[in-house]
Protein backbone atom coordinates (compact mmCIF):
# COMPACT_ATOMS: atom_id res chain seq x y z
CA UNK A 1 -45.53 -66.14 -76.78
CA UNK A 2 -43.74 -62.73 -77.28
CA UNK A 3 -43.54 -60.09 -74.73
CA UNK A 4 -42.81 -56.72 -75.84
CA UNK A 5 -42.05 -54.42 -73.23
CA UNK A 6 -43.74 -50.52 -73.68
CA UNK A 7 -41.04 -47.63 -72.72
CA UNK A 8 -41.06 -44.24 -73.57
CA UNK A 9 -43.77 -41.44 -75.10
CA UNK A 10 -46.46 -42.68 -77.19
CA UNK A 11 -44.39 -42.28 -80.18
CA UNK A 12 -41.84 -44.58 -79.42
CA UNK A 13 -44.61 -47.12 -77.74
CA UNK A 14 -46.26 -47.08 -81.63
CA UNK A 15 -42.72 -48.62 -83.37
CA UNK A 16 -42.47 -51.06 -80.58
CA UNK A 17 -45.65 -52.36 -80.70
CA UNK A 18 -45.31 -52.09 -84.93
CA UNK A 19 -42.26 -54.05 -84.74
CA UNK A 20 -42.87 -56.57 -82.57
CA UNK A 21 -46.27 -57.36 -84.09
CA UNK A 22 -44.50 -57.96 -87.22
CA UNK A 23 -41.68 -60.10 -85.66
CA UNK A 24 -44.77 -62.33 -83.75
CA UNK A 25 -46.41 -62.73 -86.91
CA UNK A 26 -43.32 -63.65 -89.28
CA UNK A 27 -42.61 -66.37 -86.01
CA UNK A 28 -46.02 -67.32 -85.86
CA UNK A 29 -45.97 -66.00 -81.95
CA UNK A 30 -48.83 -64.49 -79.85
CA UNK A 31 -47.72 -61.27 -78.78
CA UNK A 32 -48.11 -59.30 -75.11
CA UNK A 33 -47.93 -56.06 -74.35
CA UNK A 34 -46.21 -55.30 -71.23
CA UNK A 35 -46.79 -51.54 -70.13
CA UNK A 36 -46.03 -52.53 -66.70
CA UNK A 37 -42.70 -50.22 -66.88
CA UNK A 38 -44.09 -47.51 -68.54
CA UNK A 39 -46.75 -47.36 -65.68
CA UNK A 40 -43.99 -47.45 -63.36
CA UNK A 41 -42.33 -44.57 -64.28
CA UNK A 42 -44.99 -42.20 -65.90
CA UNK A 43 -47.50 -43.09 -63.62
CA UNK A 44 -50.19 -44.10 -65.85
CA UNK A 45 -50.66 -47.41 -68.21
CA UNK A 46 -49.27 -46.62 -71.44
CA UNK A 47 -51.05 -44.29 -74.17
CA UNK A 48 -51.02 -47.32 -76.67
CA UNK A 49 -53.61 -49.08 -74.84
CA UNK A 50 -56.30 -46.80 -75.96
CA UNK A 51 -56.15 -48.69 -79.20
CA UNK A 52 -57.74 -51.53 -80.56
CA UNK A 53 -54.48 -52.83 -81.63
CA UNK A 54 -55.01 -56.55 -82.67
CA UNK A 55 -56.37 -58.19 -79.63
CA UNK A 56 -53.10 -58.91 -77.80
CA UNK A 57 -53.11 -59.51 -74.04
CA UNK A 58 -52.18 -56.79 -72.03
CA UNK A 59 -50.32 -56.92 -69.16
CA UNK A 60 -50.74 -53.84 -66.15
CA UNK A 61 -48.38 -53.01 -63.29
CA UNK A 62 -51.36 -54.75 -60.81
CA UNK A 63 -50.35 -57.68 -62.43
CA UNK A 64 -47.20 -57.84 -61.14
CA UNK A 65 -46.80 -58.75 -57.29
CA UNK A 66 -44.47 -56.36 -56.11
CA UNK A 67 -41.80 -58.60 -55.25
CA UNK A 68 -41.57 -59.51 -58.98
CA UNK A 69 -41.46 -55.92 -60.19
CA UNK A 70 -38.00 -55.66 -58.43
CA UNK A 71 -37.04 -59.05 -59.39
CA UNK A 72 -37.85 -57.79 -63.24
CA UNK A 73 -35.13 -54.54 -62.64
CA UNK A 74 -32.84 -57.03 -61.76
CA UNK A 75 -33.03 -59.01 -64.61
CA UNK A 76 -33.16 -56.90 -67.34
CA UNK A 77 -29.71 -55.08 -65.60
CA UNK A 78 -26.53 -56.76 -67.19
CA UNK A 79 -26.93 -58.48 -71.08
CA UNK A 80 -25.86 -61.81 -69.52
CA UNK A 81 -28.73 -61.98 -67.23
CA UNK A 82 -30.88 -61.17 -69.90
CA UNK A 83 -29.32 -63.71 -72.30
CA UNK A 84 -29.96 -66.41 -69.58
CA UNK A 85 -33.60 -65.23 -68.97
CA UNK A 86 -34.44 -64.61 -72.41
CA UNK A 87 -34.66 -61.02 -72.29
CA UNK A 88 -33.39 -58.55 -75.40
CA UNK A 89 -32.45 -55.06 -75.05
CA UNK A 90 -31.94 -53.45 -78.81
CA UNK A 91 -28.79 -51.29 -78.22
CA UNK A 92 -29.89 -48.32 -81.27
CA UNK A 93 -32.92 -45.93 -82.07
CA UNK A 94 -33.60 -47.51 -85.46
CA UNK A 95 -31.72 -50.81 -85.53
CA UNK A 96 -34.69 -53.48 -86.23
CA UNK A 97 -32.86 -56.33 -87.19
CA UNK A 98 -31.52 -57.93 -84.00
CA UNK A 99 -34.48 -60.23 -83.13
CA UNK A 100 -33.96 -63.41 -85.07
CA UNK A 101 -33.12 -65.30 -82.21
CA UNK A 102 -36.02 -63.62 -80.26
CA UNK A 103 -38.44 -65.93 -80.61
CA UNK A 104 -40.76 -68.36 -78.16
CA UNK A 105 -40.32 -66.99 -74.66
CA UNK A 106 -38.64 -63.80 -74.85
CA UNK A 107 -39.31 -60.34 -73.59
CA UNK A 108 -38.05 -57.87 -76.02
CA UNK A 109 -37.40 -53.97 -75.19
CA UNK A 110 -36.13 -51.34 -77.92
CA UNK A 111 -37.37 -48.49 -80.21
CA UNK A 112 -37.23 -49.41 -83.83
CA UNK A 113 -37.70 -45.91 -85.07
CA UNK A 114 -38.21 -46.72 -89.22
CA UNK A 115 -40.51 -45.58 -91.57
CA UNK A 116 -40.58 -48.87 -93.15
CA UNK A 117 -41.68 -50.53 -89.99
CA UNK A 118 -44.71 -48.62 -89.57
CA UNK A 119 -45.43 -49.01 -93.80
CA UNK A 120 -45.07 -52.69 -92.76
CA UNK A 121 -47.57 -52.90 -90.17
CA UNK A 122 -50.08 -50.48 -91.98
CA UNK A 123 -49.88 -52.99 -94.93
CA UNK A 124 -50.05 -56.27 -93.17
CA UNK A 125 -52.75 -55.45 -90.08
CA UNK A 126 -54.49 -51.90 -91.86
CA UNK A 127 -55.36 -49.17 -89.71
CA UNK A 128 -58.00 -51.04 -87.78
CA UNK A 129 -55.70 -51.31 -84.53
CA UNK A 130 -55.46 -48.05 -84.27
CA UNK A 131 -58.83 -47.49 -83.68
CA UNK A 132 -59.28 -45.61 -80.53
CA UNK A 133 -61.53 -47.85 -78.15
CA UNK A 134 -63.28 -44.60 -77.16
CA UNK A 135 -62.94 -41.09 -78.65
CA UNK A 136 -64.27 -38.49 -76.19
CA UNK A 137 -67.01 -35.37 -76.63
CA UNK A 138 -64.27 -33.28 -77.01
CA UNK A 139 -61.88 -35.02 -79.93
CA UNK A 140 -65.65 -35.84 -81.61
CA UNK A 141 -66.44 -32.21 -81.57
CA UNK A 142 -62.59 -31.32 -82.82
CA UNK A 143 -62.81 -33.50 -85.54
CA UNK A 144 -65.86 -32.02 -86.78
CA UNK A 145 -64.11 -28.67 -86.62
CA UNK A 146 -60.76 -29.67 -88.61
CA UNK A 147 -62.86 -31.37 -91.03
CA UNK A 148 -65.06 -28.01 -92.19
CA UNK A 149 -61.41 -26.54 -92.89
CA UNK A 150 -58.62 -26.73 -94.94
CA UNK A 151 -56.95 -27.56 -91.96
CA UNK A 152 -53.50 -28.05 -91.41
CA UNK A 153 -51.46 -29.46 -88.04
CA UNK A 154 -47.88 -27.92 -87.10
CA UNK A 155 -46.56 -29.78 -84.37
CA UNK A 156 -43.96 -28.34 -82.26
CA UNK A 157 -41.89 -30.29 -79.96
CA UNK A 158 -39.90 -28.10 -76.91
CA UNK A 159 -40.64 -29.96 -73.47
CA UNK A 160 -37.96 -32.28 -72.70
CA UNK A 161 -36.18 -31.61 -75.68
CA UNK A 162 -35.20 -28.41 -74.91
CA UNK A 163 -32.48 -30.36 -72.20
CA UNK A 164 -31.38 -32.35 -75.42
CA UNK A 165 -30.48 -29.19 -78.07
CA UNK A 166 -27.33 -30.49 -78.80
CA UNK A 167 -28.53 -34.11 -79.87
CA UNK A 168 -32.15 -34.23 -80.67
CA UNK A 169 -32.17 -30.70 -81.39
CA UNK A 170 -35.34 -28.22 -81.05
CA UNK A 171 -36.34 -27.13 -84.12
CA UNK A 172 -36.99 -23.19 -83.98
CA UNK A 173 -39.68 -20.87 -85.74
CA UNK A 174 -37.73 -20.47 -88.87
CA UNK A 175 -38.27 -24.22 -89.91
CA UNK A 176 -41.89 -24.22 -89.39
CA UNK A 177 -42.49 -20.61 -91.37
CA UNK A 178 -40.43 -22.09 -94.25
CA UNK A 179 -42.03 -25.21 -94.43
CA UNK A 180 -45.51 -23.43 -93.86
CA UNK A 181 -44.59 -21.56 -97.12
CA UNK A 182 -43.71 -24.68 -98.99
CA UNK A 183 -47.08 -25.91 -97.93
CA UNK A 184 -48.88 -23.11 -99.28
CA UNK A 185 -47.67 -23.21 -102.72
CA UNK A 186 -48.93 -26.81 -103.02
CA UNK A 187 -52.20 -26.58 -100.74
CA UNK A 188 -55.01 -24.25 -99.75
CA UNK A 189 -55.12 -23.14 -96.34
CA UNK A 190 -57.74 -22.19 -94.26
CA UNK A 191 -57.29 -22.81 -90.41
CA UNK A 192 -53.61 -23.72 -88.69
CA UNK A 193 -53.81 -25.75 -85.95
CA UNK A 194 -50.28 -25.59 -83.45
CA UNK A 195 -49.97 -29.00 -81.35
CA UNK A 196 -47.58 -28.29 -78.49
CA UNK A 197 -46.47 -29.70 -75.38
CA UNK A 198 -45.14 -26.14 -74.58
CA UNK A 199 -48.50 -24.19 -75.67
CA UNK A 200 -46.66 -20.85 -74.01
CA UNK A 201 -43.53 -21.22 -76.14
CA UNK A 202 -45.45 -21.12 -79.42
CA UNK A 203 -47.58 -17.99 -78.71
CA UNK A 204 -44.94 -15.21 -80.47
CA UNK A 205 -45.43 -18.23 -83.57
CA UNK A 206 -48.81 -18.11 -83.85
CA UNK A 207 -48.42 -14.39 -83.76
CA UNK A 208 -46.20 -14.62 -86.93
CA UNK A 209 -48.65 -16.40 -89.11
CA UNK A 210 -51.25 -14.43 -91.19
CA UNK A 211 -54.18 -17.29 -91.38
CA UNK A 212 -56.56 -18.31 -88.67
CA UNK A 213 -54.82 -20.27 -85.93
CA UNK A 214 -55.65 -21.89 -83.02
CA UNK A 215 -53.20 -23.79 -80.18
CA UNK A 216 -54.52 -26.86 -78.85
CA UNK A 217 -52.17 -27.41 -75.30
CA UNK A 218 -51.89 -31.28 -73.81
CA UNK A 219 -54.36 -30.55 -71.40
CA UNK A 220 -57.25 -30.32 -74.26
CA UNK A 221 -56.95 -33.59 -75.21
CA UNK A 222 -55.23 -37.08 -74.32
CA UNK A 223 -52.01 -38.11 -76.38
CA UNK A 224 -53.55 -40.47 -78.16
CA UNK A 225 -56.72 -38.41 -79.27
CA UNK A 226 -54.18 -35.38 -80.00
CA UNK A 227 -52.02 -37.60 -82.54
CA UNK A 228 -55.47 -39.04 -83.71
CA UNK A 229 -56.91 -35.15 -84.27
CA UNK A 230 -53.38 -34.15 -86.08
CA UNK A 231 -53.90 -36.92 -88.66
CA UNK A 232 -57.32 -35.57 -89.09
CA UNK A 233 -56.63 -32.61 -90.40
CA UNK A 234 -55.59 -32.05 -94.67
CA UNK A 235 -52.44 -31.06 -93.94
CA UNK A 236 -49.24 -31.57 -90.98
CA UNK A 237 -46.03 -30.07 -90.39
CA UNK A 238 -44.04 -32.61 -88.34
CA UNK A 239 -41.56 -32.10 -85.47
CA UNK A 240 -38.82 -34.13 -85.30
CA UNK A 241 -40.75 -36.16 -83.26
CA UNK A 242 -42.11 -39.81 -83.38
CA UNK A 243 -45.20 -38.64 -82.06
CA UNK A 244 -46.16 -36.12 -85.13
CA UNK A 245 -44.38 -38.76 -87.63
CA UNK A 246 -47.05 -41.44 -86.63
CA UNK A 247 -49.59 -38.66 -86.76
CA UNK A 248 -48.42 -38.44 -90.56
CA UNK A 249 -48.55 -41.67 -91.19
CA UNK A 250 -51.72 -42.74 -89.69
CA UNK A 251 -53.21 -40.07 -92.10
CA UNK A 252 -55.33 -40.58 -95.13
CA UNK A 253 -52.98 -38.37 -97.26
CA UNK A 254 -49.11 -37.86 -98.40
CA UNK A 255 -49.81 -34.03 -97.55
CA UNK A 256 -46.69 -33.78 -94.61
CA UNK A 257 -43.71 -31.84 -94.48
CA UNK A 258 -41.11 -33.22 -92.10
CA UNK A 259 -37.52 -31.78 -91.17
CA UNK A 260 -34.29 -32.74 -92.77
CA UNK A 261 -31.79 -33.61 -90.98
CA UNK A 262 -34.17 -35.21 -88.34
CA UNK A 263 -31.95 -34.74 -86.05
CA UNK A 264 -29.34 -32.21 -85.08
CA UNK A 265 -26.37 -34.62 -84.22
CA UNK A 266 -25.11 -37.49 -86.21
CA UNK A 267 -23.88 -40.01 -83.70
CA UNK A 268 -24.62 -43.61 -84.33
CA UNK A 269 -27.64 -44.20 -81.92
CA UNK A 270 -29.90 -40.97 -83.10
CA UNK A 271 -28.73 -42.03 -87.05
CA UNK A 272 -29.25 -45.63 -86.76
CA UNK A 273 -32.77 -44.17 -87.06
CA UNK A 274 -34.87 -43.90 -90.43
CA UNK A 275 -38.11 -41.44 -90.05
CA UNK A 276 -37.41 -40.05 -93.46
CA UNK A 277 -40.78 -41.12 -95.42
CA UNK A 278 -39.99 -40.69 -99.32
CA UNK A 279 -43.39 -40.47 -100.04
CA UNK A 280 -43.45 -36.83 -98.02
CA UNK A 281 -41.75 -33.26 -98.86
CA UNK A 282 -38.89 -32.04 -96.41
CA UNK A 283 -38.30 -28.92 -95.62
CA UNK A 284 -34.19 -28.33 -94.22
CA UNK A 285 -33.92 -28.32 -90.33
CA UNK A 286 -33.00 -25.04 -88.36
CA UNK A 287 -31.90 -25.29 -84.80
CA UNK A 288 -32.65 -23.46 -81.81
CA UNK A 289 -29.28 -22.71 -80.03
């Protein structure tokens, strides 16, 4: 048995999952999904588990007696505790390949943010796992709508990156309107659709464009059924965000535009990172200040 541990937005749940599927399979492990944390701190079991994935156990914050909860803070806190109790922390954004001695036993915690890991899992376990288990009235009746179009999906990322601008970096209007003009040279347009977890930020955007458009705010649909609508649609304009790259990928087409660089600084965590996806187009970053 393999534990992965679920942290972070439901981008970054996506590559640890991917990853750690791979590693149980290449170790001949079962693999379970702890979201226990991620319910801790967000309040809510983790996005990821309204996917089919591939019939792992799951593992809830009930699960836990409370008593062990704390017990599990204190053992993931120093690496020689978690050496002792066979826990791994992965240290980078992209690193993948520190797990060959995480095998029988272990819990395992990190992002592994490359485009060759989700390639990887697509290829091995297919898209079946990321089925939705249910797909509600509303992302039914949005698919139907994307699909009548030529529809392409910008996705802009402000939120909590805005208190990052000097690391992640926000990308501002003048990427997207460049790389919405390298997508019209190569595609026909009919409908935009702007995915944005700061619907209020975008409105002088749409205001810029000169094709149908039409904002679709987090309260419209869950996470998981907004990344499932982006790939939907014949066309997406990434943020630099995990959450629009998986969109991308999960999509039945090489029709994407992501930013280059990804991110704004260079420092060894955010480049250990790969999102770069040769088979796309890029389009060169510009930063908000």
């Amino acid at each position: 048995m393999l534990t992965a541990q679920i942290t972070g937005g439901l981008g970054n749940q996506l590559f640890t999952y991917a990853r750690l599927a791979l590693h149980a399979r290449e170790n001949q492990l079962d693999l379970k999904i702890d979201g226990s944390i991620t319910e801790r701190v967000l309040g809510g079991p983790p996005d990821l588990f309204d996917f089919q994935l591939a019939s792992e156990e799951r593992v809830r914050l009930s699960d836990y007696a409370a008593l062990m909860v704390q017990i599990e803070r204190i053992l993931w806190k120093s690496g020689k505790i978690r050496k002792i109790t066979k826990r791994h922390q992965d240290g980078l954004l992209g690193n993948q390949n520190s797990l060959s001695k995480t095998k029988n036993g272990w819990r395992v915690r990190g992002f592994f943010q490359d485009f060759t890991v989700a390639e990887e899992f697509l290829e091995k376990f297919g898209r079946d796992p990321f089925t939705l288990i249910q797909e509600s009235r509303e992302l039914k009746h949005r698919t139907l709508e994307v699909s009548k179009s030529k529809s392409l999906a910008i996705h802009i990322r402000r939120g909590d990156y805005l208190h990052h601008k000097n690391s992640f970096g926000v990308l501002d209007d003048n990427y997207y309107l460049s790389a919405l003009e390298k997508m019209r040279n190569s595609t026909e347009l009919e409908k935009i659709y702007i995915f944005s977890d700061s619907p209020e930020s975008v409105i002088d955007f749409q205001k810029r464009l000169n094709l149908e458009s039409e904002i679709i705010a987090p309260t419209d649909l869950k996470p998981s059924e907004t990344l499932v609508l982006m790939s939907r649609c014949a066309a997406i304009i990434t943020s630099n965000s995990t959450f629009s790259f998986w969109a991308g990928i999960l999509a039945s087409h090489n029709n994407v535009i992501y930013p280059d660089p990804w991110f704004k600084s260079s420092d060894q965590w955010l480049s250990s990172a790969n999102l770069q996806n040769p088979n796309w187009e890029l389009a060169k970053s510009e930063w908000m200040n």
